[in-house]
C-alpha atoms as a PDB file:
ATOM      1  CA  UNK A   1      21.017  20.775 -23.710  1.00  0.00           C
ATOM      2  CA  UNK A   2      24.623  20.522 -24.069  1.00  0.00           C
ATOM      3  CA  UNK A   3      26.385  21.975 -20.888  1.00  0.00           C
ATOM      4  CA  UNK A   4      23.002  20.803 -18.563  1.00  0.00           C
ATOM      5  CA  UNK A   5      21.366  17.173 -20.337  1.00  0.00           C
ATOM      6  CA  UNK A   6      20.110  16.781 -16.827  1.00  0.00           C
ATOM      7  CA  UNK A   7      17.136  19.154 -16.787  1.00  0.00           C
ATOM      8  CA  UNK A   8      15.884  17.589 -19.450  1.00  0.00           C
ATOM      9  CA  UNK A   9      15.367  14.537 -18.369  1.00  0.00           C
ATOM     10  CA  UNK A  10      14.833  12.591 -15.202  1.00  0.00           C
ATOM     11  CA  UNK A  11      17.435  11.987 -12.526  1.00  0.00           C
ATOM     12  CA  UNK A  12      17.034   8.197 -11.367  1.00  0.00           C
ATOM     13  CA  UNK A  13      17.442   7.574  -8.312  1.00  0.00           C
ATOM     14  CA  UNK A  14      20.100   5.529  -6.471  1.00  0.00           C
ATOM     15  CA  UNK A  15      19.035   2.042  -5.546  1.00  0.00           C
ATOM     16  CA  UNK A  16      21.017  -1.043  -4.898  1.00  0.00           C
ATOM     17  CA  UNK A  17      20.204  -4.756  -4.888  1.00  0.00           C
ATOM     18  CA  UNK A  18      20.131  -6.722  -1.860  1.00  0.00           C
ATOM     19  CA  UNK A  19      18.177  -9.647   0.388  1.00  0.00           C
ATOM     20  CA  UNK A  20      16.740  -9.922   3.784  1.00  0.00           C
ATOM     21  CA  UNK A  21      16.285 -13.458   5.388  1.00  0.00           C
ATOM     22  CA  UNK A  22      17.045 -14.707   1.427  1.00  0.00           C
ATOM     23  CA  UNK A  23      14.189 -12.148  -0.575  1.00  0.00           C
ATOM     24  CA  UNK A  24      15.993 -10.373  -3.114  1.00  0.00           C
ATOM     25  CA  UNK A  25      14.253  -6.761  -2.230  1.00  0.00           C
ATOM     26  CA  UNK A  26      16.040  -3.456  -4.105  1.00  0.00           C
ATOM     27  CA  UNK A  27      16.835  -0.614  -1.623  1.00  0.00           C
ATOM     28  CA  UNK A  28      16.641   3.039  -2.018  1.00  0.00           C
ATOM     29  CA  UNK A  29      19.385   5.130  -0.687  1.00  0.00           C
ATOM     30  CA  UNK A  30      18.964   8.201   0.352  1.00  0.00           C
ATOM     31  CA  UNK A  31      21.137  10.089   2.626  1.00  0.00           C
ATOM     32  CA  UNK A  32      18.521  12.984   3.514  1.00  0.00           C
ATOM     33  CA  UNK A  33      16.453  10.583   5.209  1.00  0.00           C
ATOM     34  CA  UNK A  34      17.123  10.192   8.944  1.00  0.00           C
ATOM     35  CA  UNK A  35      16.406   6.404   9.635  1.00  0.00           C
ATOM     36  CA  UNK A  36      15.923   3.266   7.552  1.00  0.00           C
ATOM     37  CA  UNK A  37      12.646   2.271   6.806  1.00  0.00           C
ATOM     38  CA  UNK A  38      11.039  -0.898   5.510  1.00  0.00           C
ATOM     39  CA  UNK A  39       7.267  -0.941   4.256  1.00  0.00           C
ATOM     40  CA  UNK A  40       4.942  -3.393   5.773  1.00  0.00           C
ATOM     41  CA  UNK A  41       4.372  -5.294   2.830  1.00  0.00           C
ATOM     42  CA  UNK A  42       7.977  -5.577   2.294  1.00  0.00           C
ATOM     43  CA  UNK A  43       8.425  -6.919   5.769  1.00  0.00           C
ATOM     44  CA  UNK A  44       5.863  -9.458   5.347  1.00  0.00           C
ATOM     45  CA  UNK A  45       7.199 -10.661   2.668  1.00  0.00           C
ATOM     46  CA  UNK A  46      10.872 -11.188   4.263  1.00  0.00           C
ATOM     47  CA  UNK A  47       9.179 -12.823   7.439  1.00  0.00           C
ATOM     48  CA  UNK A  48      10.084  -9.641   9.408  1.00  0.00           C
ATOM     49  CA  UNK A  49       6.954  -9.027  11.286  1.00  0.00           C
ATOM     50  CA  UNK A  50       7.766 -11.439  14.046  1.00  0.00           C
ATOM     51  CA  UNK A  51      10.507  -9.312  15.229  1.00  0.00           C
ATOM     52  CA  UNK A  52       8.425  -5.883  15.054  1.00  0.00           C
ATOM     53  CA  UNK A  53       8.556  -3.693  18.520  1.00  0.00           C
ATOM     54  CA  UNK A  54       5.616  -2.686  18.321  1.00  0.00           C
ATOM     55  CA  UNK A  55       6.169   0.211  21.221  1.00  0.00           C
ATOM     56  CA  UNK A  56       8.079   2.266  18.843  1.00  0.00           C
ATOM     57  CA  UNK A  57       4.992   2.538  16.842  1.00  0.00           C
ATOM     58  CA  UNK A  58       4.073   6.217  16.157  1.00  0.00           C
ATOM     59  CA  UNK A  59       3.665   8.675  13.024  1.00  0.00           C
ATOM     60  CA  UNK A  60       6.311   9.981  11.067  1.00  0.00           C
ATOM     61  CA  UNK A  61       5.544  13.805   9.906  1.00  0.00           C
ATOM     62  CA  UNK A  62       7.527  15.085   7.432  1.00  0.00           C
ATOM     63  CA  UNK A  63       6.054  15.805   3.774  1.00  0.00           C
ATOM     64  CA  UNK A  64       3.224  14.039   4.946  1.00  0.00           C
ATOM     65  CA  UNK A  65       1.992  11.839   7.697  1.00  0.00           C
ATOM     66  CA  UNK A  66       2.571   7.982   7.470  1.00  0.00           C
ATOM     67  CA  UNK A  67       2.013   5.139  10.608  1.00  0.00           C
ATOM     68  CA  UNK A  68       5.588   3.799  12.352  1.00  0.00           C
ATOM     69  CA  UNK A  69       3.755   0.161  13.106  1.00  0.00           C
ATOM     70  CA  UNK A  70       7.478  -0.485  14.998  1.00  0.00           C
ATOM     71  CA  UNK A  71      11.027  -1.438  15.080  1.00  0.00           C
ATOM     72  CA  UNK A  72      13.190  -4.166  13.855  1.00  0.00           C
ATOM     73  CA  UNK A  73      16.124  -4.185  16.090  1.00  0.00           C
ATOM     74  CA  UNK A  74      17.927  -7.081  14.644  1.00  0.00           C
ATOM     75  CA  UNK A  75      17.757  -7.062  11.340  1.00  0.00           C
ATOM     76  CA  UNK A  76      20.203  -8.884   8.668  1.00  0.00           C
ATOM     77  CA  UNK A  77      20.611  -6.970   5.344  1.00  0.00           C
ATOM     78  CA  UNK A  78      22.765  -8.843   2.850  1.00  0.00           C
ATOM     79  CA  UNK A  79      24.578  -6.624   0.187  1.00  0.00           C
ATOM     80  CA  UNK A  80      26.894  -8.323  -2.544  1.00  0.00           C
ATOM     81  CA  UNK A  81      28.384 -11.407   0.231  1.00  0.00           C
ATOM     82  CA  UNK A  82      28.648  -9.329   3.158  1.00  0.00           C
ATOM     83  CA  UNK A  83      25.596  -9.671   5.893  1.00  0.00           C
ATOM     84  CA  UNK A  84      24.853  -6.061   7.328  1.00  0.00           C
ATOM     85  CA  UNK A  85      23.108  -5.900  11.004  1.00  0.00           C
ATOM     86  CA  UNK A  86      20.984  -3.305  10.670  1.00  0.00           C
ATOM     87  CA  UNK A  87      17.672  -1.688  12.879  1.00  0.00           C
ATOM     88  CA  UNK A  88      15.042   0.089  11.053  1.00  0.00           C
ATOM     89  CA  UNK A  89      11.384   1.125  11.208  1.00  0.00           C
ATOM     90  CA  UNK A  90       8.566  -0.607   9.428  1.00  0.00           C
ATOM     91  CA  UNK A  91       6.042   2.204   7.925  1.00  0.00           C
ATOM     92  CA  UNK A  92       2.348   1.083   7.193  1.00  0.00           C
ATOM     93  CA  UNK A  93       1.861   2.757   3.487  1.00  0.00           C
ATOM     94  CA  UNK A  94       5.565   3.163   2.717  1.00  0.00           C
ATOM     95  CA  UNK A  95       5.764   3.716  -0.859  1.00  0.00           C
ATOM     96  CA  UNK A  96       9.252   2.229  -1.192  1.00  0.00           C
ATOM     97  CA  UNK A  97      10.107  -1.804  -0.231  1.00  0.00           C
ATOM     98  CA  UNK A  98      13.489  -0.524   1.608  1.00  0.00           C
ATOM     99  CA  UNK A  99      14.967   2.939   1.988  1.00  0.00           C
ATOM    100  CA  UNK A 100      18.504   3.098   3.304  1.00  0.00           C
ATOM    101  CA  UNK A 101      19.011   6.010   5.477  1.00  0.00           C
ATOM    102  CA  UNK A 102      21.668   7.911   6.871  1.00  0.00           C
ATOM    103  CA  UNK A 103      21.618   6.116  10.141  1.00  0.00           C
ATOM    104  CA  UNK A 104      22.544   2.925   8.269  1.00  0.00           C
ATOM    105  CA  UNK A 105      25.387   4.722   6.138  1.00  0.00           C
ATOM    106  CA  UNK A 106      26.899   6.567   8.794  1.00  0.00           C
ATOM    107  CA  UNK A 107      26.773   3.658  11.047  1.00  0.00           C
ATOM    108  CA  UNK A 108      28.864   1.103   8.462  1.00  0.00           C
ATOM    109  CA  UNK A 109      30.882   4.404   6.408  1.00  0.00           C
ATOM    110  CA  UNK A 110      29.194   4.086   3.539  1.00  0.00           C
ATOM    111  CA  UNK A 111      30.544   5.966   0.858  1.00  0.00           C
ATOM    112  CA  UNK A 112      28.384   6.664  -2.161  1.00  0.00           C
ATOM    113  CA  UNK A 113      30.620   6.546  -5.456  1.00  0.00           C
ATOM    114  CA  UNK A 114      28.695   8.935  -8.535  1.00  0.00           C
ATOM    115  CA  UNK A 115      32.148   8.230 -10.524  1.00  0.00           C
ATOM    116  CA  UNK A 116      32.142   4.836 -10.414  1.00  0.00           C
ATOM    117  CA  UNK A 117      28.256   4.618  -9.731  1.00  0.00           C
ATOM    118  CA  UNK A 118      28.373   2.213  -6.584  1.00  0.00           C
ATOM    119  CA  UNK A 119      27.955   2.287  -2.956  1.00  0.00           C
ATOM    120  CA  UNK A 120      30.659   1.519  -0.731  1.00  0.00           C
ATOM    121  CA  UNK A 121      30.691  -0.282   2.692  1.00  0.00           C
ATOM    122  CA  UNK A 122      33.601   1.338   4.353  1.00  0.00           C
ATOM    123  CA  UNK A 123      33.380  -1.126   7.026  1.00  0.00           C
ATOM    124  CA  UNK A 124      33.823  -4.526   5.431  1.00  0.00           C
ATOM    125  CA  UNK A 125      35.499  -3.380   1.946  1.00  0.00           C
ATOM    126  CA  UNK A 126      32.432  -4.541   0.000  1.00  0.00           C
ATOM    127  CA  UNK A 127      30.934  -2.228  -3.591  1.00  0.00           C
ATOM    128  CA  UNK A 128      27.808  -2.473  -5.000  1.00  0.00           C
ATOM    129  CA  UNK A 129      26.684  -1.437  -8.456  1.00  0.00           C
ATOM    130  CA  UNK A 130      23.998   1.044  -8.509  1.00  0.00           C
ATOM    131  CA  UNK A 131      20.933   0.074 -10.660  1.00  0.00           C
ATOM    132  CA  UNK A 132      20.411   1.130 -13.967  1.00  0.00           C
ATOM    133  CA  UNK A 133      17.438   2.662 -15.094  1.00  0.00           C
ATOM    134  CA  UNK A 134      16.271  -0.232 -17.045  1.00  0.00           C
ATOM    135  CA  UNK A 135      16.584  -2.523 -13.770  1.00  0.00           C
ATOM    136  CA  UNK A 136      13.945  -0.754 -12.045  1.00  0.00           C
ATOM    137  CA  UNK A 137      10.150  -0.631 -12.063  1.00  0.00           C
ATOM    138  CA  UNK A 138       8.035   2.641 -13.303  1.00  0.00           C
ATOM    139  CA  UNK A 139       7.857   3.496  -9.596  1.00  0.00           C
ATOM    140  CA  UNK A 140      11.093   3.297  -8.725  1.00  0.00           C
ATOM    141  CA  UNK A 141      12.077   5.610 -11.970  1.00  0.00           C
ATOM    142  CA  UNK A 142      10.251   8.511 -10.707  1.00  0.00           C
ATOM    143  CA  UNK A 143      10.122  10.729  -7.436  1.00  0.00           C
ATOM    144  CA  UNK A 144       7.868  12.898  -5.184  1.00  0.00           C
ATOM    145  CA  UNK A 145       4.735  13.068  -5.913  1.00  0.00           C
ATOM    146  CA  UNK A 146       5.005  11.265  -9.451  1.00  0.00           C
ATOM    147  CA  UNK A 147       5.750   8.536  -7.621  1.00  0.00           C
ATOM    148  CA  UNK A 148       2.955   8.733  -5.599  1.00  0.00           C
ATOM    149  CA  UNK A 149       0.727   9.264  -8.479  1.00  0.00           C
ATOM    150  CA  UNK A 150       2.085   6.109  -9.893  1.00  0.00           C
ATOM    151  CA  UNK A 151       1.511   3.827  -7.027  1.00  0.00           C
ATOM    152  CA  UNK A 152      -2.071   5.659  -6.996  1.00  0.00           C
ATOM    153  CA  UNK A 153      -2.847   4.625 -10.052  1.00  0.00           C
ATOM    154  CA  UNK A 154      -1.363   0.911  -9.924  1.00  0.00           C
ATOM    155  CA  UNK A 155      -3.308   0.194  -7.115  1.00  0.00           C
ATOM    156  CA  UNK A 156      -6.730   1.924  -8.978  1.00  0.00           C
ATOM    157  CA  UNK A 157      -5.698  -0.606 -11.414  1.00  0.00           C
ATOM    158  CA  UNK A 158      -5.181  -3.573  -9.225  1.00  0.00           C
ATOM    159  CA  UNK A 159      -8.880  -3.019  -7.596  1.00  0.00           C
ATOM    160  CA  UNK A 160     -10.558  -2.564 -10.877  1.00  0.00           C
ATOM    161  CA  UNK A 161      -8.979  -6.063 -11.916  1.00  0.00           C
ATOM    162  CA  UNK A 162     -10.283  -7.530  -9.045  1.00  0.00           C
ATOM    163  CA  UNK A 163     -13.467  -6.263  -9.210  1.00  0.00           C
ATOM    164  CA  UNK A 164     -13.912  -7.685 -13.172  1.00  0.00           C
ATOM    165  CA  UNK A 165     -12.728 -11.190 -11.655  1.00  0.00           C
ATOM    166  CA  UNK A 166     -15.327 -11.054  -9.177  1.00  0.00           C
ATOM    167  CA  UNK A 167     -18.104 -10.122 -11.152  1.00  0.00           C
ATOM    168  CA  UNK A 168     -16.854 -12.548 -13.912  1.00  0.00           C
ATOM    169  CA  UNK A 169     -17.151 -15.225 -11.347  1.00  0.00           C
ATOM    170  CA  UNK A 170     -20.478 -14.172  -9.981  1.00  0.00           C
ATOM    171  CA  UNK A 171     -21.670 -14.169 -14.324  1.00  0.00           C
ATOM    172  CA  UNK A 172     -20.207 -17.936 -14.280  1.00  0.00           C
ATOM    173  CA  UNK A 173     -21.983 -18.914 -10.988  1.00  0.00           C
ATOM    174  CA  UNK A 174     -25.508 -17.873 -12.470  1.00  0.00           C
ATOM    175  CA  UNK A 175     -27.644 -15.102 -11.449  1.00  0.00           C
ATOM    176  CA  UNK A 176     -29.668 -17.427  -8.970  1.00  0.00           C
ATOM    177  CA  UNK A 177     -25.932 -18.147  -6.587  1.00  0.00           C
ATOM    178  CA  UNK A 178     -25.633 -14.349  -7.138  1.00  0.00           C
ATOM    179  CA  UNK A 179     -28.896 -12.920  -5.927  1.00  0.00           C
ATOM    180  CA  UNK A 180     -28.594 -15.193  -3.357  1.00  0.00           C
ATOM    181  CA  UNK A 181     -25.124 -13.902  -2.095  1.00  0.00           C
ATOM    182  CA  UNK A 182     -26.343 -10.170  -2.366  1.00  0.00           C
ATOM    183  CA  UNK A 183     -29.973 -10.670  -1.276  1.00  0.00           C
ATOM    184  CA  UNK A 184     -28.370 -12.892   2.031  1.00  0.00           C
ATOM    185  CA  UNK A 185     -27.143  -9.443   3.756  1.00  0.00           C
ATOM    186  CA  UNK A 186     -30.255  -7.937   3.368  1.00  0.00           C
ATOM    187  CA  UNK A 187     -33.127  -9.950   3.811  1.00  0.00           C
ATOM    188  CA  UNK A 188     -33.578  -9.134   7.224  1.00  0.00           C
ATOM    189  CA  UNK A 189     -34.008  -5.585   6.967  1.00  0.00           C
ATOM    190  CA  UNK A 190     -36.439  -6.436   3.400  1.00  0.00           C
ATOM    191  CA  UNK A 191     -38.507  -9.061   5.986  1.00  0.00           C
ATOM    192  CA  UNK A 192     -38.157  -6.400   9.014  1.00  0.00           C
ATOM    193  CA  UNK A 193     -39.212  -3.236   7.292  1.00  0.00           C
ATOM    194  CA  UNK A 194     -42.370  -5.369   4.806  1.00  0.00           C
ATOM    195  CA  UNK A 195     -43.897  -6.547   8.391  1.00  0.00           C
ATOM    196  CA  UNK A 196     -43.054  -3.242   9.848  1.00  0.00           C
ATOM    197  CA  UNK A 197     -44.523  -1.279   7.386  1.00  0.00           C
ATOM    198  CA  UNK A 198     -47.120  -4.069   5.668  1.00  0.00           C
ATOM    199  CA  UNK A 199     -45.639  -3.183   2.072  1.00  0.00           C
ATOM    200  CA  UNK A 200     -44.032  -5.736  -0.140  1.00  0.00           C
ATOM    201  CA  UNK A 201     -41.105  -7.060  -1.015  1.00  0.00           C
ATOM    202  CA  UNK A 202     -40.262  -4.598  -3.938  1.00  0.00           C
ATOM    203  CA  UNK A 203     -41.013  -1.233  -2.043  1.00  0.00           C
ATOM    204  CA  UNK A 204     -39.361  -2.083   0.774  1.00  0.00           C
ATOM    205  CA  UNK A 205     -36.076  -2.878  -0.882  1.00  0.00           C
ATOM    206  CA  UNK A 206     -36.541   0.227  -3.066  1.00  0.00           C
ATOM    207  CA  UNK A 207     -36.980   2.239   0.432  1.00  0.00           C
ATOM    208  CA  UNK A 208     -34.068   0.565   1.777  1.00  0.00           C
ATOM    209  CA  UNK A 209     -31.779   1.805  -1.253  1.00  0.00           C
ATOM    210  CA  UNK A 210     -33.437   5.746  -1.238  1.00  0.00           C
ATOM    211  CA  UNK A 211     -32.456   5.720   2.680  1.00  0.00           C
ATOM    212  CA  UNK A 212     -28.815   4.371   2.426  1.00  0.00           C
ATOM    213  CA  UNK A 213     -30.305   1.043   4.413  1.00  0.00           C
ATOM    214  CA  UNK A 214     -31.954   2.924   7.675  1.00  0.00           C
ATOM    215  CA  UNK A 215     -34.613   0.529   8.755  1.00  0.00           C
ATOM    216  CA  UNK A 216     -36.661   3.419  10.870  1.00  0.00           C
ATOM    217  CA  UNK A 217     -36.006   6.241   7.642  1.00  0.00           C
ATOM    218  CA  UNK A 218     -37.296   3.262   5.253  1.00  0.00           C
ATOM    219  CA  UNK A 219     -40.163   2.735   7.147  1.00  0.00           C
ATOM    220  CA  UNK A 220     -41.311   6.361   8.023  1.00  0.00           C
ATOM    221  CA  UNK A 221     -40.961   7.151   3.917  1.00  0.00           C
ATOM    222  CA  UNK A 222     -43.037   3.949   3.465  1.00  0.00           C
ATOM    223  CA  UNK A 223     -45.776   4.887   5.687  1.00  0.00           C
ATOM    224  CA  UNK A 224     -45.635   8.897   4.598  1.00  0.00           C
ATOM    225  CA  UNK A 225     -46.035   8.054   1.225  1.00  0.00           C
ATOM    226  CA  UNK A 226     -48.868   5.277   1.855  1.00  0.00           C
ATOM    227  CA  UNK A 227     -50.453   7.603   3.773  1.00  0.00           C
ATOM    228  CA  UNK A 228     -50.071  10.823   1.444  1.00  0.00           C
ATOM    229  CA  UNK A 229     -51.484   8.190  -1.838  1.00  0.00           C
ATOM    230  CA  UNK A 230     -54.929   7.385   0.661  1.00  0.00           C
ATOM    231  CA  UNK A 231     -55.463  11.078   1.660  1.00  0.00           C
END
């Protein structure tokens, strides 16, 4: 505990705060990674999908897989009061809403500062605090696959959310709006399999459910088991 604190306790990562087309957006650094990336939600949310190429779309492999949608070539990265032209690739399910790589650092001598905790720019003279721990979100605080695990589970959380809101709403519209929005999808198989098989209503919806919604399975289980009951 007293000659290593650090392994027991987590090492938080370095990020910096910056802003593309004016959204303020924090960046990872990370000099292991080859190329800058953006995620696609982050680059819809800076207006940065107009300027995808989309024919350097392809898959990164690495850790794992993930989808290169394209390339910004012209990109404008502002850190502290200096704009940064920068390229980088925008990555479908890109845990991260910018990750400064080593393409970017090289290309503007960056110098990364654990004394003073900030990233230089070597080109234009300009420092940047790193963020503190209690400047970041739960995702950014971890790595690897707790990271991972975290977005996992915010996005479990996100779709059981909107799944209460919709059923909420469907409580509030009454259950006639309700059977009519579920029973709209399906009445043409219900009609289709009843005058098929001359069954009613009920059956054939319970036949339609047992068979995953096969119209020829319903019927054939219909007409087996109609004709098993007479014999």
């Amino acid at each position: 505990m007293e000659n290593s604190p650090e392994l027991f306790g987590t090492v938080i990562m370095l990020y910096i705060s910056c802003s593309v087309n004016g959204i303020p957006v924090k960046a990872f650094v990370d000099s292991g990674a080859q190329m800058t990336i953006m995620s696609q939600a982050c680059a819809e949310r800076c207006n940065c999908m107009r300027l995808l190429d989309t024919r350097f779309s392809g898959m990164a492999v690495g850790v794992g897989k993930q989808r290169i949608l394209g390339r910004v070539h012209t990109g404008q990265i502002q850190i502290g009061d200096t704009f940064i032209p920068s390229s980088f690739s925008v990555m479908e399910d890109q845990p991260m809403d910018l990750l400064i790589g080593l393409d970017m650092l090289k290309r503007h001598q960056c110098v990364i500062d654990l004394a003073a905790n900030e990233l230089r720019i070597g080109s234009t003279g300009t420092t940047v605090k790193f963020l503190s721990e209690g400047e970041l979100d739960s995702r950014a605080r971890l790595a690897g696959p707790a990271a991972e695990q975290a977005q996992s589970e915010e996005m479990e959380i996100e779709k059981a959310l909107a799944a209460s809101k919709r059923e909420a709403e469907e409580e509030r519209a009454g259950p006639s709006s309700k059977r009519a929005d579920t029973g709209s999808s399906v009445s043409k198989e219900v009609q289709q399999v009843m005058s098929t098989a001359n069954c009613s209503q009920d059956v054939a919806e319970r036949a339609l459910r047992e068979t995953g919604g096969n119209l020829d399975s319903a019927v054939l289980k219909i007409l087996t088991t109609s004709f098993s009951k007479k014999k």
